[in-house]
C-alpha atoms as a PDB file:
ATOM      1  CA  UNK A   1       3.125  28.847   3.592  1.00  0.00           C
ATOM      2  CA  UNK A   2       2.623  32.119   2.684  1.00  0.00           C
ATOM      3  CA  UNK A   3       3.983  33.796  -0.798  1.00  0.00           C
ATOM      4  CA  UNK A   4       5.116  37.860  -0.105  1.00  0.00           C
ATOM      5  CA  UNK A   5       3.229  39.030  -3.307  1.00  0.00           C
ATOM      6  CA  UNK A   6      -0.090  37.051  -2.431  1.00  0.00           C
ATOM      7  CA  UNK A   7      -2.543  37.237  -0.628  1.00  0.00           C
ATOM      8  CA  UNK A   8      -3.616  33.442  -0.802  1.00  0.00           C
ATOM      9  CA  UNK A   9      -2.241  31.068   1.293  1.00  0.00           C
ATOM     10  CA  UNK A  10      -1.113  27.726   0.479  1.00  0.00           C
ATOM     11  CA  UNK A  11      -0.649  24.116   2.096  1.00  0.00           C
ATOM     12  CA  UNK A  12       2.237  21.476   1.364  1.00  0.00           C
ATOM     13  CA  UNK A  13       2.308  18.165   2.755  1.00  0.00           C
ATOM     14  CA  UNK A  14       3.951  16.638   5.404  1.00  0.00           C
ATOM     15  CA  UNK A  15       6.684  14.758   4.329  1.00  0.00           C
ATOM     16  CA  UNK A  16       6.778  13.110   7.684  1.00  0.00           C
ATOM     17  CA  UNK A  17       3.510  11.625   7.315  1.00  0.00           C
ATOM     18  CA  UNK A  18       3.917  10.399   3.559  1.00  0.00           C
ATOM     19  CA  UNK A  19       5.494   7.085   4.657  1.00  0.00           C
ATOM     20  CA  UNK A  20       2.721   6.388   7.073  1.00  0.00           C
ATOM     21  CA  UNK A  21      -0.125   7.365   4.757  1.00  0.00           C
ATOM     22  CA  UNK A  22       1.863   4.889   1.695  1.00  0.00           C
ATOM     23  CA  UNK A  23       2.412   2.204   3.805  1.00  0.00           C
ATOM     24  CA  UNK A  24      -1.475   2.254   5.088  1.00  0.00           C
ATOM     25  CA  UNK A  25      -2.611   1.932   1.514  1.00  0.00           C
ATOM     26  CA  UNK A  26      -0.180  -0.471   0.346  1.00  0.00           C
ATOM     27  CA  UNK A  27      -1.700  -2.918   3.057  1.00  0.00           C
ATOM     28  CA  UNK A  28      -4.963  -1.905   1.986  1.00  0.00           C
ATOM     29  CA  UNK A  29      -4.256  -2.723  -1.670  1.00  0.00           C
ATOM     30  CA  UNK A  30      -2.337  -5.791  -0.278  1.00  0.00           C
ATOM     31  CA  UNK A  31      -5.971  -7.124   1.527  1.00  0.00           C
ATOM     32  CA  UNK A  32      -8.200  -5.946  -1.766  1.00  0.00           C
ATOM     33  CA  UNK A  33      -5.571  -8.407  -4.397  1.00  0.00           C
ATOM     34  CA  UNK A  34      -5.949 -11.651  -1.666  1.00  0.00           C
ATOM     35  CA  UNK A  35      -9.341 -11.297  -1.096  1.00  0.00           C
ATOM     36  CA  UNK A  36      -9.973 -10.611  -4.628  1.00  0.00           C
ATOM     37  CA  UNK A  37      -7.656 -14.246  -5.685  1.00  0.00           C
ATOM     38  CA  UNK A  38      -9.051 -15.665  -2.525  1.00  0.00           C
ATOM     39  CA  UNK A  39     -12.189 -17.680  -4.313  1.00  0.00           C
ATOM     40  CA  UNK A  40      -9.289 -19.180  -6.751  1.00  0.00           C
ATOM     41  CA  UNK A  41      -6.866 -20.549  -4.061  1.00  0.00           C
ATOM     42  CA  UNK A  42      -9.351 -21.748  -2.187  1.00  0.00           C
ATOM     43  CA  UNK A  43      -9.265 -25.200  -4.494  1.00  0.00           C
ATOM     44  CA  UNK A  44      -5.773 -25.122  -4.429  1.00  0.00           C
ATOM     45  CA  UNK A  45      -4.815 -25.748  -1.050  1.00  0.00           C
ATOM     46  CA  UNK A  46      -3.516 -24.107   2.219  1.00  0.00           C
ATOM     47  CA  UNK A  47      -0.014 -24.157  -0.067  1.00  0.00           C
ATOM     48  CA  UNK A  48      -1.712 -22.317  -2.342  1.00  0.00           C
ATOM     49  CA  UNK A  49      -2.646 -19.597   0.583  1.00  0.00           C
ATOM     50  CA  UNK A  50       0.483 -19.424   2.016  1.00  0.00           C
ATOM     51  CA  UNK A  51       2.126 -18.346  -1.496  1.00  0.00           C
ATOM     52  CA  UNK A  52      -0.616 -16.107  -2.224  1.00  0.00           C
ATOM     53  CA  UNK A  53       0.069 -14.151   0.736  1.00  0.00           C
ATOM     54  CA  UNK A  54       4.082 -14.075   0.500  1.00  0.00           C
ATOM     55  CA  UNK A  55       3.551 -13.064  -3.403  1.00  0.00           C
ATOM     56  CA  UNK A  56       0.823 -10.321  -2.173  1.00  0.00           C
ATOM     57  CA  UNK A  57       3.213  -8.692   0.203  1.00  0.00           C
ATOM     58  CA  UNK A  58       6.090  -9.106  -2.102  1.00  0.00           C
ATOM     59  CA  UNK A  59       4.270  -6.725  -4.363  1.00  0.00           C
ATOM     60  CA  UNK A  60       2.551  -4.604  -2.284  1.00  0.00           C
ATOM     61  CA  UNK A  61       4.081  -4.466   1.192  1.00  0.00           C
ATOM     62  CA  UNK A  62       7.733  -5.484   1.390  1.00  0.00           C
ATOM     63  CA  UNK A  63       9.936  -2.598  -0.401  1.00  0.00           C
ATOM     64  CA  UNK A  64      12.308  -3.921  -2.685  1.00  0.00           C
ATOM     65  CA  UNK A  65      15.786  -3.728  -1.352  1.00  0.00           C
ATOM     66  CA  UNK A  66      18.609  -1.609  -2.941  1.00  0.00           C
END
């Protein structure tokens, strides 16, 4: 994008790539909370797992509905 009265140039982004680049580090941050809780399920049980990872992607994944 260029601005008549300058001589600099300037960059916006994408909106069609925001939703790709969110959702990539949403999963990211998603993998980082389990495996940071993973050491304190672990004596819990496989139940313990299993709602670890539907809480994780509750909060980090899924998007809340509206």
């Amino acid at each position: 994008m260029r601005c008549c009265a300058s001589p600099t140039t300037s960059t916006a982004a994408d909106p069609a790539a925001t939703p790709a680049r969110d959702t990539a580090r949403d999963v990211m941050n998603a993998i980082l909370f389990r495996e940071i809780l993973k050491p304190l399920v672990q004596g819990l049980g496989p139940v313990a797992e299993i709602a670890l990872g539907s809480v994780t992607d509750d909060l980090f994944v899924r998007r809340p509905r509206r």
